[in-house]
PDB file of N, CA and C in Angstrom:
ATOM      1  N   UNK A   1     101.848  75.205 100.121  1.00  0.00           N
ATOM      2  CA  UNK A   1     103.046  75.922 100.527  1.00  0.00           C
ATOM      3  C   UNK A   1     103.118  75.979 102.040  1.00  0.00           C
ATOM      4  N   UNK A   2     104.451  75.887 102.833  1.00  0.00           N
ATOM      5  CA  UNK A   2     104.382  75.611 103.709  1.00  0.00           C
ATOM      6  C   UNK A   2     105.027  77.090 104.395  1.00  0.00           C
ATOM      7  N   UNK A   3     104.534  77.580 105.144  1.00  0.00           N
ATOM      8  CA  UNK A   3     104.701  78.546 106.137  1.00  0.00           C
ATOM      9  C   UNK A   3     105.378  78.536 107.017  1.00  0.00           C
ATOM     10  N   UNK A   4     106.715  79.242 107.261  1.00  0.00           N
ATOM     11  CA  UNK A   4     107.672  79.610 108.264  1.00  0.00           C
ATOM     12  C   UNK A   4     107.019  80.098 110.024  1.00  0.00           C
ATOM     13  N   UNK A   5     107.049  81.627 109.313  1.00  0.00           N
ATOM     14  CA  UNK A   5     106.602  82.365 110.649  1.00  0.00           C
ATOM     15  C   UNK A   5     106.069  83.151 110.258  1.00  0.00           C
ATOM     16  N   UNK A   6     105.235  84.057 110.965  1.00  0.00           N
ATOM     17  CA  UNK A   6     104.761  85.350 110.250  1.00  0.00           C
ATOM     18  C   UNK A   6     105.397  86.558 111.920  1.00  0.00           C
ATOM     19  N   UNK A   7     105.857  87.316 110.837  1.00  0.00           N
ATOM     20  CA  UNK A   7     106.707  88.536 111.405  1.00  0.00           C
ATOM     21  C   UNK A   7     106.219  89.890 111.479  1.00  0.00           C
ATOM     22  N   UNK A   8     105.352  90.243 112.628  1.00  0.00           N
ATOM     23  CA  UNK A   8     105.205  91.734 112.757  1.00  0.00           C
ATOM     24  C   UNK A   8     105.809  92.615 113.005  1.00  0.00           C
ATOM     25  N   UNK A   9     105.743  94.230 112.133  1.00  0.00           N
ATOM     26  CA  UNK A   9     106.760  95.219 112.483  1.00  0.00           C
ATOM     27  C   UNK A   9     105.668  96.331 112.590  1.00  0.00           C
ATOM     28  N   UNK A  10     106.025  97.392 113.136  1.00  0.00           N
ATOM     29  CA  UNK A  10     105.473  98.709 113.662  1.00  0.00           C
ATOM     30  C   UNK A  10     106.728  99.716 112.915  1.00  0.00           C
ATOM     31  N   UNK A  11     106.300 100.452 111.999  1.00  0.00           N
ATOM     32  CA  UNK A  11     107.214 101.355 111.310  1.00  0.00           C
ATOM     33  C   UNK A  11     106.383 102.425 111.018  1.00  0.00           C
ATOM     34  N   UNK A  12     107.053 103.558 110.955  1.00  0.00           N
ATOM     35  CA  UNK A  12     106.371 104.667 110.336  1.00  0.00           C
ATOM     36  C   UNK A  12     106.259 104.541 108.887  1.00  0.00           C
ATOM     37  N   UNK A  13     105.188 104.928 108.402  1.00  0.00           N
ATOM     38  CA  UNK A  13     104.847 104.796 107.185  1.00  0.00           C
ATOM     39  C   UNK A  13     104.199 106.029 106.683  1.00  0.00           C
ATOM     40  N   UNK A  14     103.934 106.506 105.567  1.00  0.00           N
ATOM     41  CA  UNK A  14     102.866 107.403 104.981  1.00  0.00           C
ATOM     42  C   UNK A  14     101.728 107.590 105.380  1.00  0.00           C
ATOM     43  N   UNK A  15     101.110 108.071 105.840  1.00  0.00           N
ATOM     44  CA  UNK A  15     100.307 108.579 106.480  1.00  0.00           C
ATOM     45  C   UNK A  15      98.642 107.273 105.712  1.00  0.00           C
ATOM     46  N   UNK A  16      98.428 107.686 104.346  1.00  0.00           N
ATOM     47  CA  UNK A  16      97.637 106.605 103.384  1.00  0.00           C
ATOM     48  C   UNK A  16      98.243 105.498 103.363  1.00  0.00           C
ATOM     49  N   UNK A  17      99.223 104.822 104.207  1.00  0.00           N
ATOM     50  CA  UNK A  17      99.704 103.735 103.874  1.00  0.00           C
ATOM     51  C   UNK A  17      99.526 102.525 105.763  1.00  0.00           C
ATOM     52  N   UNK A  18      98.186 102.140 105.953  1.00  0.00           N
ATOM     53  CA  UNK A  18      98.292 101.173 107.291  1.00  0.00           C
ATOM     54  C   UNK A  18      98.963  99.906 107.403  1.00  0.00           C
ATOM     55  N   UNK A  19      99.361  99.691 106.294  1.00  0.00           N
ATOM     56  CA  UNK A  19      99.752  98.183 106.384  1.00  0.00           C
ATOM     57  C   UNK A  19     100.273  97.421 104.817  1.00  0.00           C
ATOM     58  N   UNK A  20     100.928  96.599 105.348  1.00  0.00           N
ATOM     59  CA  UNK A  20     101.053  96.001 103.854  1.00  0.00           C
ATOM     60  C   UNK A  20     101.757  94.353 104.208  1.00  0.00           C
ATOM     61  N   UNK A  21     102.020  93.658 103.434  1.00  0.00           N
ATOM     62  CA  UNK A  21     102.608  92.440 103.878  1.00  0.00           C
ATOM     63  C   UNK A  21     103.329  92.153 102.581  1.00  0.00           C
ATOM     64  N   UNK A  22     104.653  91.478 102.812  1.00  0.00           N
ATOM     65  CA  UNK A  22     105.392  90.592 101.633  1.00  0.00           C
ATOM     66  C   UNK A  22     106.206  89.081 102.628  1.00  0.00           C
ATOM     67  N   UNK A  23     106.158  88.361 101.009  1.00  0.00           N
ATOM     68  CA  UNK A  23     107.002  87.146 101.986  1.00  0.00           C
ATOM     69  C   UNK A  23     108.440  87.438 101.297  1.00  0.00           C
ATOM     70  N   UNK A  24     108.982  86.885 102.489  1.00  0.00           N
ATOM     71  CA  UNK A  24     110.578  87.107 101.793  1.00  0.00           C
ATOM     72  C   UNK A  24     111.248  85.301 101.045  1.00  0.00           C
ATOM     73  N   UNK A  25     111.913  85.100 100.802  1.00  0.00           N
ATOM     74  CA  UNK A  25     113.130  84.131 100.415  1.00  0.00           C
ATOM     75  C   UNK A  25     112.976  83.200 101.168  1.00  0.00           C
ATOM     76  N   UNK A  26     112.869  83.295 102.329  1.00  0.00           N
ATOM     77  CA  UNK A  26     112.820  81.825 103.152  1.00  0.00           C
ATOM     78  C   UNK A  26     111.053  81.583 103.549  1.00  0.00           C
ATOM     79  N   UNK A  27     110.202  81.996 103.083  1.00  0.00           N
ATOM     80  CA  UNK A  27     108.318  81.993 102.942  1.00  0.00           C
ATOM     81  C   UNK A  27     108.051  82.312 103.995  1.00  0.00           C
ATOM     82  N   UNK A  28     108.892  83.369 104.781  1.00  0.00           N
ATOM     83  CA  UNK A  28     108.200  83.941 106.239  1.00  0.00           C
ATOM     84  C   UNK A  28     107.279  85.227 105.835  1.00  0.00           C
ATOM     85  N   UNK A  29     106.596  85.515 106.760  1.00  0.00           N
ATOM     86  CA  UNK A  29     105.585  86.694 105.624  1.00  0.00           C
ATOM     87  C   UNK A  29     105.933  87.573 106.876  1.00  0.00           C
ATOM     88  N   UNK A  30     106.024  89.130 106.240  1.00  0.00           N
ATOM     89  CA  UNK A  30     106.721  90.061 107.300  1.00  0.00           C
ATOM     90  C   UNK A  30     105.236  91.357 106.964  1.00  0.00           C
ATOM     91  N   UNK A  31     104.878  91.261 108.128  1.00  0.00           N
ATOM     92  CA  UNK A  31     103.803  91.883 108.126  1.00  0.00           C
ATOM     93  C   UNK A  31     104.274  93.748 109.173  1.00  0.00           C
ATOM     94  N   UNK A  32     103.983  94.817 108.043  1.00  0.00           N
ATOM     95  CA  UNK A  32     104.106  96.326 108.720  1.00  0.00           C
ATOM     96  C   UNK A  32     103.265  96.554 108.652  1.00  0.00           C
ATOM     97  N   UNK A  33     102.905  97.331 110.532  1.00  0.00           N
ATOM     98  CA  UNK A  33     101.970  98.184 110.212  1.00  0.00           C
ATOM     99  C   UNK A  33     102.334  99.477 110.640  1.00  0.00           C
ATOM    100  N   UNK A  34     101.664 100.503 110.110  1.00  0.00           N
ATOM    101  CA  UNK A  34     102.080 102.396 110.451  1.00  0.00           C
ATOM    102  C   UNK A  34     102.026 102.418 112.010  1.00  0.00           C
ATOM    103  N   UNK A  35     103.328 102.608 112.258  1.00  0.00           N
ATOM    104  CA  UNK A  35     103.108 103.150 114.098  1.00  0.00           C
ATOM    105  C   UNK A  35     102.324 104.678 113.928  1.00  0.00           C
ATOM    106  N   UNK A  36     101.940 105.343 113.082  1.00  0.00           N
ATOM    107  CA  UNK A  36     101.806 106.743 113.181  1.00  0.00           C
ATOM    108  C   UNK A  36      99.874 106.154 113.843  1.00  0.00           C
ATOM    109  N   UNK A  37      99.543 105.071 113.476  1.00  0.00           N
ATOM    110  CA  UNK A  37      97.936 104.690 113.671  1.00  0.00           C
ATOM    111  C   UNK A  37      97.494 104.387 114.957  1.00  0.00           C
ATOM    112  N   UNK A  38      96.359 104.991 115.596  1.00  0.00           N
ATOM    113  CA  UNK A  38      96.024 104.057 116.611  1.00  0.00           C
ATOM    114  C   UNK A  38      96.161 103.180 117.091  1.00  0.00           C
ATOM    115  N   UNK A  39      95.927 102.521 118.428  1.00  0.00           N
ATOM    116  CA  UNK A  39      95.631 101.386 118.747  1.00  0.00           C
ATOM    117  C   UNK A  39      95.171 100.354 117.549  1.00  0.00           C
ATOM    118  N   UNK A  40      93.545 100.829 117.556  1.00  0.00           N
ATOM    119  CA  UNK A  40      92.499 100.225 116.939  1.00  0.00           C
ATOM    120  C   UNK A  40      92.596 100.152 115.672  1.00  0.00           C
ATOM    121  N   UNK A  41      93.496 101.118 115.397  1.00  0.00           N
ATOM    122  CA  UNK A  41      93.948 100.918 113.737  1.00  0.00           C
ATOM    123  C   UNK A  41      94.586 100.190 112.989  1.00  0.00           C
ATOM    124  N   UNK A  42      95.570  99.771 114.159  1.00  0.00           N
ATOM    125  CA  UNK A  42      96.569  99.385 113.666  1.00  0.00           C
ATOM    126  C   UNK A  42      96.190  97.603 113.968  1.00  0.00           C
ATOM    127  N   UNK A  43      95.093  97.645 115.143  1.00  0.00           N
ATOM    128  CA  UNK A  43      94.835  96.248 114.957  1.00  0.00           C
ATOM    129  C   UNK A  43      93.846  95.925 113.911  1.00  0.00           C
ATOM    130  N   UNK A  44      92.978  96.459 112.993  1.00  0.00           N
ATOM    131  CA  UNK A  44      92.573  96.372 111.653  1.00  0.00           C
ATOM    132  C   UNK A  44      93.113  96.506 111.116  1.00  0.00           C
ATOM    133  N   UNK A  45      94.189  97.013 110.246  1.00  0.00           N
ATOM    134  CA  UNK A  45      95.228  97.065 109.593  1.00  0.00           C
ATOM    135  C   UNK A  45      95.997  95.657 109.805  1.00  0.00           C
ATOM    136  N   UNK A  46      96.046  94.769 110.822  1.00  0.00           N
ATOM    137  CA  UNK A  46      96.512  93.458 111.157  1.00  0.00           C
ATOM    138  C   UNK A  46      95.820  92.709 110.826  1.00  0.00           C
ATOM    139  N   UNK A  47      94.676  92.590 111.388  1.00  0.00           N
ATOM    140  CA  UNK A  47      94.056  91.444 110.567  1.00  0.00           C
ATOM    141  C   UNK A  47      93.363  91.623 109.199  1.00  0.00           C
ATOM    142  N   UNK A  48      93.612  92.742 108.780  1.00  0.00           N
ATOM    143  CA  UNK A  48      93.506  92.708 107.013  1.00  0.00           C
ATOM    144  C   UNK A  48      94.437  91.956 106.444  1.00  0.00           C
ATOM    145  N   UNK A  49      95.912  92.441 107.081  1.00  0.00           N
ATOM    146  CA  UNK A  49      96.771  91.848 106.377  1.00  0.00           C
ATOM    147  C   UNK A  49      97.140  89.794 106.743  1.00  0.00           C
ATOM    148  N   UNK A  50      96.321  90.011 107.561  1.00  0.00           N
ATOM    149  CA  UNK A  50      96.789  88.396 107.962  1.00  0.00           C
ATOM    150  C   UNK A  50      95.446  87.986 107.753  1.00  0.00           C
ATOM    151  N   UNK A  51      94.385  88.228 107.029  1.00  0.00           N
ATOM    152  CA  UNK A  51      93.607  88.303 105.999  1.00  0.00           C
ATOM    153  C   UNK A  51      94.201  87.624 104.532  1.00  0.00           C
ATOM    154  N   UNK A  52      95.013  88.439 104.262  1.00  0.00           N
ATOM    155  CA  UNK A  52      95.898  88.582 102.855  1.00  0.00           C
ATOM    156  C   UNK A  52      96.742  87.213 102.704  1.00  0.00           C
ATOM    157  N   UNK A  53      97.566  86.296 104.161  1.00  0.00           N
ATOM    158  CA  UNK A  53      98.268  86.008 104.483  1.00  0.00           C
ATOM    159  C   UNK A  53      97.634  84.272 104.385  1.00  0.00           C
ATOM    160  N   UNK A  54      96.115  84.134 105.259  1.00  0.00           N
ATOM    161  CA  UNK A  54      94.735  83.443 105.222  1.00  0.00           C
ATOM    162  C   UNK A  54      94.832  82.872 103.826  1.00  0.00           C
ATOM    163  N   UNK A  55      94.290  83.492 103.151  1.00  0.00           N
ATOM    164  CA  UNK A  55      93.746  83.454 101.580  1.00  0.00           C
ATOM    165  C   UNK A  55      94.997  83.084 100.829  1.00  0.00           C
ATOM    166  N   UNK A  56      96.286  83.097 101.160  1.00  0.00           N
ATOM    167  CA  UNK A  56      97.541  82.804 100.337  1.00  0.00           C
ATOM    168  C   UNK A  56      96.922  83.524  98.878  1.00  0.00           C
ATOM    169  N   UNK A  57      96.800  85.209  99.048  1.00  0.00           N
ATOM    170  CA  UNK A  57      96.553  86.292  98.161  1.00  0.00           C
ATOM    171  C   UNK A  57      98.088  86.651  97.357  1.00  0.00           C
ATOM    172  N   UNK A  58      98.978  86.171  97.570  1.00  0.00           N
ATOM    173  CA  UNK A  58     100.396  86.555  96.308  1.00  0.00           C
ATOM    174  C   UNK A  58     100.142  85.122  95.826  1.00  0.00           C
ATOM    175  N   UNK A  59      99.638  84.279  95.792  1.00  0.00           N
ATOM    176  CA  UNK A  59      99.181  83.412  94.483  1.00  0.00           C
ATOM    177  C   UNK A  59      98.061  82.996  93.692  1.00  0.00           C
ATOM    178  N   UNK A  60      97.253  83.943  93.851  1.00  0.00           N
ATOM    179  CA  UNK A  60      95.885  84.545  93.497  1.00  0.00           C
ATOM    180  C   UNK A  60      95.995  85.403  91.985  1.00  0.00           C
ATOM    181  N   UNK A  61      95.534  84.648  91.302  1.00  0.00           N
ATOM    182  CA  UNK A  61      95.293  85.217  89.433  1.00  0.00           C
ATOM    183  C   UNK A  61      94.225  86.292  89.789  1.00  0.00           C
ATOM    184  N   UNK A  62      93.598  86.800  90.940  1.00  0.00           N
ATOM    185  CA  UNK A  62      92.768  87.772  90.970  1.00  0.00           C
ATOM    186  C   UNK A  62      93.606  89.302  91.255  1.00  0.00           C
ATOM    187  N   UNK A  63      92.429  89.964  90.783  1.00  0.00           N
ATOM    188  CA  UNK A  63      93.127  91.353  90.206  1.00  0.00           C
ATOM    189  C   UNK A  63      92.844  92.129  91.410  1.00  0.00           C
ATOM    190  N   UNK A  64      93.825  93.059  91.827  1.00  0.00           N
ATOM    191  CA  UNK A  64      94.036  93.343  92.938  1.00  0.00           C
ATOM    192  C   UNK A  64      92.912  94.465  93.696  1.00  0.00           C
ATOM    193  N   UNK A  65      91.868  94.382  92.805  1.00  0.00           N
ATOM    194  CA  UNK A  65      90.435  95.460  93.213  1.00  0.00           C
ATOM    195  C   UNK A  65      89.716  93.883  93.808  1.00  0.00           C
ATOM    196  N   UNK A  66      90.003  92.862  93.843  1.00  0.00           N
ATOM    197  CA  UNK A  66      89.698  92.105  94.257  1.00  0.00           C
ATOM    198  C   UNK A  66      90.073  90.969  95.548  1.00  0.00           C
ATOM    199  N   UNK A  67      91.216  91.338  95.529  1.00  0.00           N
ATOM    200  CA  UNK A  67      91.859  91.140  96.541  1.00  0.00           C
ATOM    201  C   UNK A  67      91.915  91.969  97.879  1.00  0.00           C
ATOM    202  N   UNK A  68      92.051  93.000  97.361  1.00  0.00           N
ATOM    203  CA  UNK A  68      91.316  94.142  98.180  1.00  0.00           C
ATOM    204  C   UNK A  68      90.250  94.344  98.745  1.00  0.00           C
ATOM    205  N   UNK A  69      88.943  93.836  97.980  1.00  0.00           N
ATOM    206  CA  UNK A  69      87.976  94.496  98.437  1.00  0.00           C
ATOM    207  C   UNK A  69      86.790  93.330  99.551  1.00  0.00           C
TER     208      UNK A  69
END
């Protein structure tokens, strides 16, 4: 699969919630992370998710305690 762009955003989020990633319609992957987080947080919270992004993890038959962990 071939990869667009990958798109970072800074949004407030839930407090338990640092990050998350989805791809949209055209296979760009739009990566949020919680502005409410640190610096340092929020740059772990980044490369977890571009971690997620790495591994092409939304086409992964693995169960998501695994994907996770």
């Amino acid at each position: 699969m071939m990869m667009e762009q990958i798109i970072v955003r800074c949004i407030n989020l839930p407090c338990a919630v640092k990050g998350f990633v989805r791809e949209d319609e055209n296979g760009d992957y739009n990566i949020y992370i919680n502005a409410r987080l640190s610096y340092d947080t929020q740059t772990k919270a980044l490369r977890h998710e571009l971690r997620h992004v790495k591994r092409d993890d939304f086409y992964s038959d693995a169960g998501i305690e695994d994907v996770e962990g």
